[in-house]
N, C-alpha and C. Protein backbone atom coordinates (compact mmCIF):
# COMPACT_ATOMS: atom_id res chain seq x y z
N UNK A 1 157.20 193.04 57.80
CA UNK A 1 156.81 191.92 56.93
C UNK A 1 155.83 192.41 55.87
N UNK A 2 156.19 192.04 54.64
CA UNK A 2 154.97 192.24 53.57
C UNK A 2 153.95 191.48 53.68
N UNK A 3 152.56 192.32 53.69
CA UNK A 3 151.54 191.71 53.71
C UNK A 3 151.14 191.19 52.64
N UNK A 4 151.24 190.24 51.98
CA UNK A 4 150.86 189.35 50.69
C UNK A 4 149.08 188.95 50.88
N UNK A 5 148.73 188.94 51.77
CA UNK A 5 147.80 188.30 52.12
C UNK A 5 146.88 189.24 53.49
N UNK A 6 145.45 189.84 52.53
CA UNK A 6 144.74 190.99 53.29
C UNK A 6 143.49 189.82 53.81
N UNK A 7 143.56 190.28 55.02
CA UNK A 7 142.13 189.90 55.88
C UNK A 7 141.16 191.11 55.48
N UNK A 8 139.79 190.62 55.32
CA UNK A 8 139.05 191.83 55.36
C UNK A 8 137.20 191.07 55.81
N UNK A 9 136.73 191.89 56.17
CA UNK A 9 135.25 191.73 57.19
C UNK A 9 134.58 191.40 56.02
N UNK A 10 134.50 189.92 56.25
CA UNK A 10 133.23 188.84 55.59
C UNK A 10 131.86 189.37 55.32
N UNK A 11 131.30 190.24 56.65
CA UNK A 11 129.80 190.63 56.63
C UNK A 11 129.82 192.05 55.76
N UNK A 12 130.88 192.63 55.54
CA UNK A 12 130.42 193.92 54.38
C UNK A 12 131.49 193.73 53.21
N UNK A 13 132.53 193.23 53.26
CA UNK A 13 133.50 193.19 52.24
C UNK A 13 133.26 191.91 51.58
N UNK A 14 132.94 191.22 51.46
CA UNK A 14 133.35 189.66 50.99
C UNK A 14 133.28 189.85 49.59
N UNK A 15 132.53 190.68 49.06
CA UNK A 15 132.59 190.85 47.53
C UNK A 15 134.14 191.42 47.19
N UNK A 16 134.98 191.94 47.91
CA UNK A 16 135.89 192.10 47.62
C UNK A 16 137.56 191.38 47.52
N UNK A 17 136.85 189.93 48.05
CA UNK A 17 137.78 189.09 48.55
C UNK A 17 138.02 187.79 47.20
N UNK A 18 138.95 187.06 46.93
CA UNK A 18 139.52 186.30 45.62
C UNK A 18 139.11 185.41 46.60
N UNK A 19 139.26 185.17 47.86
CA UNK A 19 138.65 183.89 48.46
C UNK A 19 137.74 183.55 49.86
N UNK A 20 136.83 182.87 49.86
CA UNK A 20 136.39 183.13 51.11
C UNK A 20 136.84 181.99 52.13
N UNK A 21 137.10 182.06 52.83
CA UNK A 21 137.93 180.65 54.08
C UNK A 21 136.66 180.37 54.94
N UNK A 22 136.25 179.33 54.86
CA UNK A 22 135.33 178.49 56.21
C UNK A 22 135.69 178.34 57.55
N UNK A 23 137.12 177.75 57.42
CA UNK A 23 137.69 177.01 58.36
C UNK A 23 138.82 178.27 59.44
N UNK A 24 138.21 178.42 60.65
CA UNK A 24 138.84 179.73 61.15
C UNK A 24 140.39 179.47 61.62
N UNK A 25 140.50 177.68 61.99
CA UNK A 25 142.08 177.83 62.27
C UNK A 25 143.00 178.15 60.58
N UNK A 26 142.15 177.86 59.09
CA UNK A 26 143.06 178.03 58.33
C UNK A 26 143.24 179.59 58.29
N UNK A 27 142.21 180.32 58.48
CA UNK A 27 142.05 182.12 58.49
C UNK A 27 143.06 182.34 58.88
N UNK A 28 143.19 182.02 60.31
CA UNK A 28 144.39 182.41 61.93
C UNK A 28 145.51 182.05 60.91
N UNK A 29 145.75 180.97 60.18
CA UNK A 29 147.14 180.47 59.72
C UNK A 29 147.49 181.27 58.78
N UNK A 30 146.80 181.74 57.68
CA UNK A 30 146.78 182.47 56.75
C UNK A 30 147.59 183.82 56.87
N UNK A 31 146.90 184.66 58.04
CA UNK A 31 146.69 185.65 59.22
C UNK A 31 148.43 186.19 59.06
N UNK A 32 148.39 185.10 59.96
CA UNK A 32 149.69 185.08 61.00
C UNK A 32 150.78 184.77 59.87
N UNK A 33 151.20 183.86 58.90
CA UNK A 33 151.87 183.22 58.05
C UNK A 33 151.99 184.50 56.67
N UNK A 34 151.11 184.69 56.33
CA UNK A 34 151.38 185.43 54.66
C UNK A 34 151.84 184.41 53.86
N UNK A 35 151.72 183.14 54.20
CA UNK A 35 152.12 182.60 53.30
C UNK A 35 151.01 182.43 51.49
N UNK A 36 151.37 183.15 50.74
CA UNK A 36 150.86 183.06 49.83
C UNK A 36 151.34 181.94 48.72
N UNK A 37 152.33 181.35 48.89
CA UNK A 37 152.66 180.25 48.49
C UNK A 37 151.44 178.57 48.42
N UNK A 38 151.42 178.87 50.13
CA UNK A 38 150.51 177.27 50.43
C UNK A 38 149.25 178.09 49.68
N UNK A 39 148.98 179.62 50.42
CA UNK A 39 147.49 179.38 49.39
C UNK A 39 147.07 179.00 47.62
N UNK A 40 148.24 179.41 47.13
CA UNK A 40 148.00 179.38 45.78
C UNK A 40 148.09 177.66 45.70
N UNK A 41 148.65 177.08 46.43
CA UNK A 41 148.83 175.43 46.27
C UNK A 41 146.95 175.52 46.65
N UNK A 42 146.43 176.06 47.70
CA UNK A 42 145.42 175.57 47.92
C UNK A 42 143.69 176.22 46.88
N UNK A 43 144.35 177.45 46.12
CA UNK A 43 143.76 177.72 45.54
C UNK A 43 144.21 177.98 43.92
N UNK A 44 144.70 177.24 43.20
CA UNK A 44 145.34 177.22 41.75
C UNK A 44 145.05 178.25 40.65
N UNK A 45 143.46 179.03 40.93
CA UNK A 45 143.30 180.37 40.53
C UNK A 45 144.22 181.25 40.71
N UNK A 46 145.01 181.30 41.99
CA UNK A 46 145.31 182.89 42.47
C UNK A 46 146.71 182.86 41.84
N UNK A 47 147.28 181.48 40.46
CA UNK A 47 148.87 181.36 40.55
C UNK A 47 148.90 182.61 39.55
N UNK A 48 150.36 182.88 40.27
CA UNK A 48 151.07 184.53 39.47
C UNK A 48 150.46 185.94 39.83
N UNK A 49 149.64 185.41 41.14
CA UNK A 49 149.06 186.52 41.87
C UNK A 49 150.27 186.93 42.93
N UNK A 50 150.68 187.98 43.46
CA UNK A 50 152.09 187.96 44.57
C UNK A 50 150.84 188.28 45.71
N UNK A 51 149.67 189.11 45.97
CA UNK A 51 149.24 189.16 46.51
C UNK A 51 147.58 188.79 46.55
N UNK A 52 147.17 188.66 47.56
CA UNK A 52 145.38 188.15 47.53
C UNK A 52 144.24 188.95 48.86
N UNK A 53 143.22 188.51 48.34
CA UNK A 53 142.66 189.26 49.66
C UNK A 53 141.65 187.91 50.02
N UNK A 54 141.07 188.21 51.12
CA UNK A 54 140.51 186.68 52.07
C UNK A 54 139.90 187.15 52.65
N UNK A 55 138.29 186.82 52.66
CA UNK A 55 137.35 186.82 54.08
C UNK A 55 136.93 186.04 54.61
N UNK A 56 137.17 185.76 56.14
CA UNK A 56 135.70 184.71 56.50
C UNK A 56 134.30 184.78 56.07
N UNK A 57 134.15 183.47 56.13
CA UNK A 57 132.61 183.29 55.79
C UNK A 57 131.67 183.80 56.48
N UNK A 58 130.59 184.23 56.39
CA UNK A 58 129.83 185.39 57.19
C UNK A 58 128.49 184.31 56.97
N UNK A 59 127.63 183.67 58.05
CA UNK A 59 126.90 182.99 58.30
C UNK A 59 125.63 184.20 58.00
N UNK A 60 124.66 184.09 57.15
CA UNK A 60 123.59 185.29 57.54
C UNK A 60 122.81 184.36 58.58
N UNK A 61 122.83 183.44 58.94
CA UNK A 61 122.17 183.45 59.97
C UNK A 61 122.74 182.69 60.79
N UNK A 62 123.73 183.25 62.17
CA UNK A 62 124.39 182.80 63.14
C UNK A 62 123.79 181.87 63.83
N UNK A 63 124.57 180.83 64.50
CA UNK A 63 123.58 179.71 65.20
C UNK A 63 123.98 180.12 66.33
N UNK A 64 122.76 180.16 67.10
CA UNK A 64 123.28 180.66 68.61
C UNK A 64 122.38 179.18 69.66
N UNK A 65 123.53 178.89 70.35
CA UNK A 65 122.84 177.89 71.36
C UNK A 65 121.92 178.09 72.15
N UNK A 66 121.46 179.09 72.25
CA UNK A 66 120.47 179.25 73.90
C UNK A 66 119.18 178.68 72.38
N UNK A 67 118.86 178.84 71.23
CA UNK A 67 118.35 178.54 70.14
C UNK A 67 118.05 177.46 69.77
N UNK A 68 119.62 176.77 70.22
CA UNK A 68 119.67 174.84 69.83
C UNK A 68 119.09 174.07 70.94
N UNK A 69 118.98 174.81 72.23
CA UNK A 69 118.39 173.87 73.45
C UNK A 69 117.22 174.22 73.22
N UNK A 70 116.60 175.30 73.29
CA UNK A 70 115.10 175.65 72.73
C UNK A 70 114.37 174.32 71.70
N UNK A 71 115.28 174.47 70.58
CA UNK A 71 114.73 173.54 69.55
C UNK A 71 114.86 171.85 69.95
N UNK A 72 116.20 171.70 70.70
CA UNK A 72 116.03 170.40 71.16
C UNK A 72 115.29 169.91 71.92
N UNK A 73 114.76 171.33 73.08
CA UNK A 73 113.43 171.05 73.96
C UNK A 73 112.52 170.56 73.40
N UNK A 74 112.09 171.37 72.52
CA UNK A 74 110.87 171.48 71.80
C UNK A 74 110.92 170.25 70.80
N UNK A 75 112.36 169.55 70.49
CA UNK A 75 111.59 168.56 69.41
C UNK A 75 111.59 167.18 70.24
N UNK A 76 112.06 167.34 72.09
CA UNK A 76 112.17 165.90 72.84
C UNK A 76 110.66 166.03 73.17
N UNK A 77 109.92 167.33 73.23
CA UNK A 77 108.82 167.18 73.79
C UNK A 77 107.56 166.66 72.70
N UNK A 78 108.07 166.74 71.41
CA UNK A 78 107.51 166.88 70.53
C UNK A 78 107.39 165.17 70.55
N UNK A 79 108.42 164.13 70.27
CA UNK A 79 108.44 163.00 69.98
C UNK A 79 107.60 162.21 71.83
N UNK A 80 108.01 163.13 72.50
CA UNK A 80 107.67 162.74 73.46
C UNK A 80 105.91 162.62 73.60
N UNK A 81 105.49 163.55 73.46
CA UNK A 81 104.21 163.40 73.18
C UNK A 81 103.34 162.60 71.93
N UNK A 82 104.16 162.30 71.18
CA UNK A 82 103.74 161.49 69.81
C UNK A 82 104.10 159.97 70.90
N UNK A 83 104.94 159.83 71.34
CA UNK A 83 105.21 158.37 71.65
C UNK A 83 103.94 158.03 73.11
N UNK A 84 103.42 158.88 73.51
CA UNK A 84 102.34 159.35 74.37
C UNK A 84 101.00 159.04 73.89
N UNK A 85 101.05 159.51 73.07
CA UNK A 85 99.52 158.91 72.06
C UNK A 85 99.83 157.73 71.78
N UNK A 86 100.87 157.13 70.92
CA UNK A 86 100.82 156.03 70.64
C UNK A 86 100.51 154.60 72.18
N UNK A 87 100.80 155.07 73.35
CA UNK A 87 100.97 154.57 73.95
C UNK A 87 98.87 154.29 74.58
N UNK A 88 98.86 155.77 74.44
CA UNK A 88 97.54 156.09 74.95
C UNK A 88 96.29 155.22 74.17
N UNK A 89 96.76 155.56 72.65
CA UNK A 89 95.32 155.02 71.76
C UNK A 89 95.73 153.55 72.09
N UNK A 90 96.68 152.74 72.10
CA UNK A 90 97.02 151.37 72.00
C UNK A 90 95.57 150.96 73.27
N UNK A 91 96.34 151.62 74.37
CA UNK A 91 95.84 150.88 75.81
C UNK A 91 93.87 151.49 75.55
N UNK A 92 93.72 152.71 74.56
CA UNK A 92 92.31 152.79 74.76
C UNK A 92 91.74 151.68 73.91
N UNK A 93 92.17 151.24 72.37
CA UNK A 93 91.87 150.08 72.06
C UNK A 93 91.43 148.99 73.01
N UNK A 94 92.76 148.61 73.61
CA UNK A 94 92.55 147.68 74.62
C UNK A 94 91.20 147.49 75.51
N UNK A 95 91.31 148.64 76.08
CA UNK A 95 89.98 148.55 77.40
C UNK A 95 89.16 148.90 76.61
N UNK A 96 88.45 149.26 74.98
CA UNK A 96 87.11 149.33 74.61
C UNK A 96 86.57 148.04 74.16
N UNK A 97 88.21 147.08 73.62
CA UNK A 97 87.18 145.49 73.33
C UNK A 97 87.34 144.74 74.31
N UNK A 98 87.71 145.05 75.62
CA UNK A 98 87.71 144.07 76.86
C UNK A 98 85.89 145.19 77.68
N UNK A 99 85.68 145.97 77.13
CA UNK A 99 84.30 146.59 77.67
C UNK A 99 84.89 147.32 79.12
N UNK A 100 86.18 147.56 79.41
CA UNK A 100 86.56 148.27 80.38
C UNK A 100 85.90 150.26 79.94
N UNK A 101 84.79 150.50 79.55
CA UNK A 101 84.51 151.93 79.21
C UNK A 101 84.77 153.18 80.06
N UNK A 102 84.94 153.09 81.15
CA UNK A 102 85.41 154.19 82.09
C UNK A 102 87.09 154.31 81.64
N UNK A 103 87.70 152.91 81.55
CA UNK A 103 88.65 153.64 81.29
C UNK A 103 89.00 153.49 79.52
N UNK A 104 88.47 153.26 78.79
CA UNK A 104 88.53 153.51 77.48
C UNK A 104 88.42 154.93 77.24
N UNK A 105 86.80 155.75 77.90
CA UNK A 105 86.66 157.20 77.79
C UNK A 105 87.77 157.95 78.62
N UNK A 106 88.65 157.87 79.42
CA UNK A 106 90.12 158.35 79.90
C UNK A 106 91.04 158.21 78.98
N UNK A 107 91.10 157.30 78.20
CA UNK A 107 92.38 157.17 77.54
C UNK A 107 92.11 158.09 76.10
N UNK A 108 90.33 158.51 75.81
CA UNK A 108 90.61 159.55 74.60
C UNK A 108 90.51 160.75 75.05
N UNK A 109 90.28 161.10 76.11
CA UNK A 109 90.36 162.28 76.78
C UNK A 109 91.68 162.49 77.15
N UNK A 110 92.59 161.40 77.64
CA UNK A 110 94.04 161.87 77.19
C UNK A 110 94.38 162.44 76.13
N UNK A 111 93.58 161.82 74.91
CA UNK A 111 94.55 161.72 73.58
C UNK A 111 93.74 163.32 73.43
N UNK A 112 92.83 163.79 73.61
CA UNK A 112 92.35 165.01 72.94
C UNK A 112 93.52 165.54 73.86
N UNK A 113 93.92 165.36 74.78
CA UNK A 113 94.97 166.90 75.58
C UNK A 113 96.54 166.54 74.58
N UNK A 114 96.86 165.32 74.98
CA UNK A 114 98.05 165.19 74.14
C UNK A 114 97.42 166.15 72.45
N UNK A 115 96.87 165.28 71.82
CA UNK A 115 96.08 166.35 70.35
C UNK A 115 96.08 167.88 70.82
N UNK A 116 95.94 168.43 71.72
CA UNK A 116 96.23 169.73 71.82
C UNK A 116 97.77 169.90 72.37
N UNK A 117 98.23 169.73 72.85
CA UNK A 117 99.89 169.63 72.85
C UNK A 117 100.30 169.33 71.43
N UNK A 118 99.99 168.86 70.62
CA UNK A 118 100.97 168.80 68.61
C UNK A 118 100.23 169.62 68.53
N UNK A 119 98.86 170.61 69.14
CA UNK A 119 98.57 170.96 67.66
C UNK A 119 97.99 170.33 66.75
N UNK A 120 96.87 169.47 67.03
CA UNK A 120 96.55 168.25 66.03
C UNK A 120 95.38 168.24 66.15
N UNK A 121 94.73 169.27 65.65
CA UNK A 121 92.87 169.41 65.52
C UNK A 121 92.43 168.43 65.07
N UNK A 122 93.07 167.77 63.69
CA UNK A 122 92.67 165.86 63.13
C UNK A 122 92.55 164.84 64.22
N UNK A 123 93.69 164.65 64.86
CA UNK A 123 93.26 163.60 65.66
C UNK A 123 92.81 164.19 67.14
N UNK A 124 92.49 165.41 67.43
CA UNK A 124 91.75 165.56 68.71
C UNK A 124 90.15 165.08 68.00
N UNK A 125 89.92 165.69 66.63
CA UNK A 125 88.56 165.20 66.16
C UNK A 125 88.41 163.32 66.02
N UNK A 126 89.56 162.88 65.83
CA UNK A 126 89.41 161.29 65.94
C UNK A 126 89.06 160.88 67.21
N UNK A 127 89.77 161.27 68.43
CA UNK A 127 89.55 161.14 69.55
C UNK A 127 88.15 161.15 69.83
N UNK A 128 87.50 162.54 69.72
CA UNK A 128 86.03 162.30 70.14
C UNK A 128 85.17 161.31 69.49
N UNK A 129 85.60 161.30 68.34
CA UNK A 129 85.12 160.50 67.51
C UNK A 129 85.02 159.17 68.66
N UNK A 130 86.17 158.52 69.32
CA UNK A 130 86.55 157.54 70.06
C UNK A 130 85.69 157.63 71.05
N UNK A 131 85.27 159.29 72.18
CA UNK A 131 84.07 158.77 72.62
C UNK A 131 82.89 158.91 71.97
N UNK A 132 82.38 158.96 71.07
CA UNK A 132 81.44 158.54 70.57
C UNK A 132 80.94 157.19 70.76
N UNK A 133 81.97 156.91 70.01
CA UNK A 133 82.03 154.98 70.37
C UNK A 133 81.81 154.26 71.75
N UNK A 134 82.37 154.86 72.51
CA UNK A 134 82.34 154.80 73.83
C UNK A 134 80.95 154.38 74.26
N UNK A 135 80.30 155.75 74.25
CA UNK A 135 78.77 156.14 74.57
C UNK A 135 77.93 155.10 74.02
N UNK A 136 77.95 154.81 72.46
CA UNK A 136 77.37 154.22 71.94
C UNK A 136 77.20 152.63 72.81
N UNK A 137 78.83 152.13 73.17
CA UNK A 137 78.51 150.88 74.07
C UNK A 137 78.04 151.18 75.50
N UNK A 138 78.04 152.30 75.67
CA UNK A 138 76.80 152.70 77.38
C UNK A 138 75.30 152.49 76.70
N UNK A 139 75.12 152.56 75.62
CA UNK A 139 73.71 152.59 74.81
C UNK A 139 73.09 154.26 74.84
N UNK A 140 74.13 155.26 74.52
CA UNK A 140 73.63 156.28 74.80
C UNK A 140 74.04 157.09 73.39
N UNK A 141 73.01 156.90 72.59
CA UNK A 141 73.05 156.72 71.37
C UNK A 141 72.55 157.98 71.00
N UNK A 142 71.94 158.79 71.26
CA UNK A 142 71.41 160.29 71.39
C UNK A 142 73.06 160.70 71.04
N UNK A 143 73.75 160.62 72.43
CA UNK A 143 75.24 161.51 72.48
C UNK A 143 75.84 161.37 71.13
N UNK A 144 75.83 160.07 71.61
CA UNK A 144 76.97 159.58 70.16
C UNK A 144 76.40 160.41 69.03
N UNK A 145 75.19 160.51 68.43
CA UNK A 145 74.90 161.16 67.25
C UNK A 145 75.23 162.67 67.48
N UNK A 146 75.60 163.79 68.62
CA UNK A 146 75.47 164.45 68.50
C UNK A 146 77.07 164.84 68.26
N UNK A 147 78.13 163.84 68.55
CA UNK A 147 79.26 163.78 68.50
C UNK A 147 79.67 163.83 67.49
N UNK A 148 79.33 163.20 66.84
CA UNK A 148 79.32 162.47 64.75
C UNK A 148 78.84 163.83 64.17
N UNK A 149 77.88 164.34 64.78
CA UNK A 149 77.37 165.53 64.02
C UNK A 149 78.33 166.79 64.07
N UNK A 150 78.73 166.91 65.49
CA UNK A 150 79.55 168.06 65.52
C UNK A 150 81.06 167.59 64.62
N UNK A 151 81.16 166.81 64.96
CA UNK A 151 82.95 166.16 63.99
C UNK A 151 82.53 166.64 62.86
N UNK A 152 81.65 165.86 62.12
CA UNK A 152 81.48 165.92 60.57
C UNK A 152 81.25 167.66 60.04
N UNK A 153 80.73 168.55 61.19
CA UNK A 153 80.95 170.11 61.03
C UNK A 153 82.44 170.27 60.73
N UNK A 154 83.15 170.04 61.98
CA UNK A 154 84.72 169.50 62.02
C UNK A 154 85.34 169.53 60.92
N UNK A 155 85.13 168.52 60.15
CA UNK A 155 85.38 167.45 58.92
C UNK A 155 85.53 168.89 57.63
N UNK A 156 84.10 169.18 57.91
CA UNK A 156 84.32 170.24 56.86
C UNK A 156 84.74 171.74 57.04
N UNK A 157 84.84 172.03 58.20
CA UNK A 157 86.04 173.29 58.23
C UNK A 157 87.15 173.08 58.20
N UNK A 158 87.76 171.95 58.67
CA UNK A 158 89.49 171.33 58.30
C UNK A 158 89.63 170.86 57.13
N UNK A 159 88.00 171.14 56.21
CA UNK A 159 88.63 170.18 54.81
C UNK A 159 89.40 168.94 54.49
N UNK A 160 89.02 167.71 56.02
CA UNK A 160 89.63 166.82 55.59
C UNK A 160 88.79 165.63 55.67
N UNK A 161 89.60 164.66 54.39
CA UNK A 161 88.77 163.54 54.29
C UNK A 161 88.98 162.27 54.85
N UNK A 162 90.23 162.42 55.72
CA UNK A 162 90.23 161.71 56.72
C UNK A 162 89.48 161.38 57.91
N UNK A 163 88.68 162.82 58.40
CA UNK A 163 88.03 163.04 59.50
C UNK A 163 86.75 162.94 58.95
N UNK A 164 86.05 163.25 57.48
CA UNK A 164 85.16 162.34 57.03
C UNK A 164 84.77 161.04 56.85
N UNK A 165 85.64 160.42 56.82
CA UNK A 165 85.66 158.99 56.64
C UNK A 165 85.28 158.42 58.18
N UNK A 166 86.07 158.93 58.88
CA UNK A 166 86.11 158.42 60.13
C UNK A 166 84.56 159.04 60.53
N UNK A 167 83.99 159.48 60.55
CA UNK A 167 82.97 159.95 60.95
C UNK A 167 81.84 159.38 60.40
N UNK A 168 82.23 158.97 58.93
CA UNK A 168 80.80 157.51 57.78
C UNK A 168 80.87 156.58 58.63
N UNK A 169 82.51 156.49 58.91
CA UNK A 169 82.54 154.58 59.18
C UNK A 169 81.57 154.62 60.91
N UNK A 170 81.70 155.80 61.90
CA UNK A 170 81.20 155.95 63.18
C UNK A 170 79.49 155.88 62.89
N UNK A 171 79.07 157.08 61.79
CA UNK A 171 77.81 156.72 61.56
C UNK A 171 77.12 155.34 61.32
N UNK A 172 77.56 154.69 60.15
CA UNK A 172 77.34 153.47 59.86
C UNK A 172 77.08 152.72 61.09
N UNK A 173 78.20 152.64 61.93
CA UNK A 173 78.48 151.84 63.06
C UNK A 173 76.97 152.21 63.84
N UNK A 174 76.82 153.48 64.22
CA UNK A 174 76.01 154.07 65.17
C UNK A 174 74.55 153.45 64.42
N UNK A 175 74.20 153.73 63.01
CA UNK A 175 72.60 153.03 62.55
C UNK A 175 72.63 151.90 62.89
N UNK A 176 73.50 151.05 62.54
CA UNK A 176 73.57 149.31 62.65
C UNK A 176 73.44 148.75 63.82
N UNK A 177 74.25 149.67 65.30
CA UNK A 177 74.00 148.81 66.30
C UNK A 177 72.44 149.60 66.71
N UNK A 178 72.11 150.64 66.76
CA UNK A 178 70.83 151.37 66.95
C UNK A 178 69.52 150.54 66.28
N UNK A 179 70.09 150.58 65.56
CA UNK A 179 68.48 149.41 64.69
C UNK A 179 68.77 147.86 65.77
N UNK A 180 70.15 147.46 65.68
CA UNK A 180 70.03 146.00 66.41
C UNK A 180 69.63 146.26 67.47
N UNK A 181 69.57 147.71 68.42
CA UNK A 181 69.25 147.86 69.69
C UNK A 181 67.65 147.96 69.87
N UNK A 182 67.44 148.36 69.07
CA UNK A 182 65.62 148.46 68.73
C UNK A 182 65.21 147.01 68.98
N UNK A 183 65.62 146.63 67.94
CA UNK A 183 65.19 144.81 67.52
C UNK A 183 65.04 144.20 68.79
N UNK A 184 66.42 144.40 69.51
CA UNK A 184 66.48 143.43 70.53
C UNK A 184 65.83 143.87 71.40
N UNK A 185 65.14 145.28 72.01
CA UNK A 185 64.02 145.72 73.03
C UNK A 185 63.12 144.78 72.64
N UNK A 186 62.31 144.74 71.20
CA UNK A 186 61.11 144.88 70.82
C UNK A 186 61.14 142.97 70.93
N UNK A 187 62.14 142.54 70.27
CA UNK A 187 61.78 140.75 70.31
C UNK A 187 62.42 139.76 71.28
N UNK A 188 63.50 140.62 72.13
CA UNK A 188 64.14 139.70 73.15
C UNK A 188 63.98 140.66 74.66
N UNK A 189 64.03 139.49 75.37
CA UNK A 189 64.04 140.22 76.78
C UNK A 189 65.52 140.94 77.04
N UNK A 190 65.86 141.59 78.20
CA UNK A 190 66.87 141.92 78.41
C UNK A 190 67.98 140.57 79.42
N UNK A 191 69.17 139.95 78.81
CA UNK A 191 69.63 139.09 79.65
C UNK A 191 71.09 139.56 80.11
N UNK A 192 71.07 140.00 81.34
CA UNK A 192 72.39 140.77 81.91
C UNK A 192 73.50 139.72 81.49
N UNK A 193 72.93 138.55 81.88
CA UNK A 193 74.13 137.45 82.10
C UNK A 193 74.30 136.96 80.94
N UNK A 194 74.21 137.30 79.86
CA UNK A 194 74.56 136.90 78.56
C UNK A 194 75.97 137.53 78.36
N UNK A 195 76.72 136.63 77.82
CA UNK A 195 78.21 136.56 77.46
C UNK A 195 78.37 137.90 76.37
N UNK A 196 78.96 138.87 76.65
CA UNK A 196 79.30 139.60 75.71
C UNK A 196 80.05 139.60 74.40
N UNK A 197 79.72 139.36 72.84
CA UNK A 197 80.89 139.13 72.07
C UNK A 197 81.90 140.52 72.07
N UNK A 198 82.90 140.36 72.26
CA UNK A 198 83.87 141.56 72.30
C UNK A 198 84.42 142.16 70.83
N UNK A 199 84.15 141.41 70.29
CA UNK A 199 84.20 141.37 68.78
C UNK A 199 82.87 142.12 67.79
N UNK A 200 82.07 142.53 68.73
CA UNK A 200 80.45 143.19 68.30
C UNK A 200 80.80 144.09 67.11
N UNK A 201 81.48 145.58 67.55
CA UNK A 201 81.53 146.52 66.60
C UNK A 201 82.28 145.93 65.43
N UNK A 202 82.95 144.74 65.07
CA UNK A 202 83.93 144.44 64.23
C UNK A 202 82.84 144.25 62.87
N UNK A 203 81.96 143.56 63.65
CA UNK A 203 81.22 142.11 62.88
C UNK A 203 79.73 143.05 61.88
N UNK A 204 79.59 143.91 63.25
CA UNK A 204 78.47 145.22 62.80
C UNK A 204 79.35 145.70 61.51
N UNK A 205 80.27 146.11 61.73
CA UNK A 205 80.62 146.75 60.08
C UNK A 205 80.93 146.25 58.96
N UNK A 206 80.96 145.34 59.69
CA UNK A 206 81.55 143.95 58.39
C UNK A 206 80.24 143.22 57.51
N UNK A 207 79.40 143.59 58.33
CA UNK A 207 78.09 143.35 57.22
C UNK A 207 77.29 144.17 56.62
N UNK A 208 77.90 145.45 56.54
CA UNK A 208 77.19 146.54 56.06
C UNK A 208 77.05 146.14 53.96
């Protein structure tokens, strides 16, 4: 049979080929057939050519599966842990305006480990930021400042102004209830059984 139609190796020849084929059952057909007829129907360049040359397509970078489960691992664990935080900061919200603080300070000590699982120096620094806050409602207002202080170091080796901000709005927070905490030593007694507003830190920033 006349060969009308040359196969030749995609990964060193392809510059030598009038066409390159994607599709490996059309290659095989090509192959086996010689039909140079259907190709010229399929390629309208090659008409009044009697013969052609053809390579497969040569991927420079082969996809290999043991590669695709790797990456699929890595991106279930990835969403998996994002849907983890979200789950985590929700419920620490929760228990810091119900005054549940033992477990408010658990739920950012989650979030700093999840924050080290992404990789997420920003929000492991939000997190502490979170106990800061914490402390501050134990009345342990020393910590908290030393927390704010180390972040805002933080702030400026990550160069971000996200983790600045968050660290004004914590300060702010931290002078305002600190001065109200003064006040209230110096002109009110201490009353355990007084109703807590749960709404405190809201109202503190809201009148700055």
């Amino acid at each position: 049979m006349t060969r009308n139609i040359r196969v030749v190796d995609g990964r060193t020849k392809a510059h030598q080929a009038h066409v390159i084929v994607h599709d490996p059952y059309l290659l095989d057909h090509l192959r086996k057939s010689q039909d140079m007829a259907y190709l010229r129907q399929l390629v309208p360049q090659l008409e009044g050519r009697s013969t052609a040359t053809i390579a497969p397509v040569h991927f420079r970078f082969p996809l290999y599966m043991s590669w695709v489960y790797r990456a699929t691992r890595f991106t279930n664990a990835v969403v998996s842990l994002v849907t983890a935080n979200a789950y985590i900061s929700t419920l620490g919200g929760g228990f810091f305006l119900c005054r549940h603080l033992n477990q408010a300070k658990l739920m950012a000590q989650l979030q700093i480990c999840v924050s080290q699982g992404l990789h997420d120096p920003i929000l492991a620094s939000k997190c502490r930021i979170n106990l800061a806050y914490g402390a501050m409602a134990r009345g342990k207002f020393k910590r908290a400042q030393r927390i704010i202080n180390d972040e805002g170091v933080n702030a400026k080796a990550l160069r971000s102004d996200e983790i600045h901000n968050v660290c004004h709005a914590a300060q702010v927070y931290l002078d305002k209830t600190w001065d109200l905490h003064r006040s209230r030593l110096v002109h009110e007694p201490t009353d355990t059984t007084q109703v807590v507003d749960e709404y405190y830190r809201q109202r503190v920033v809201a009148t700055r």
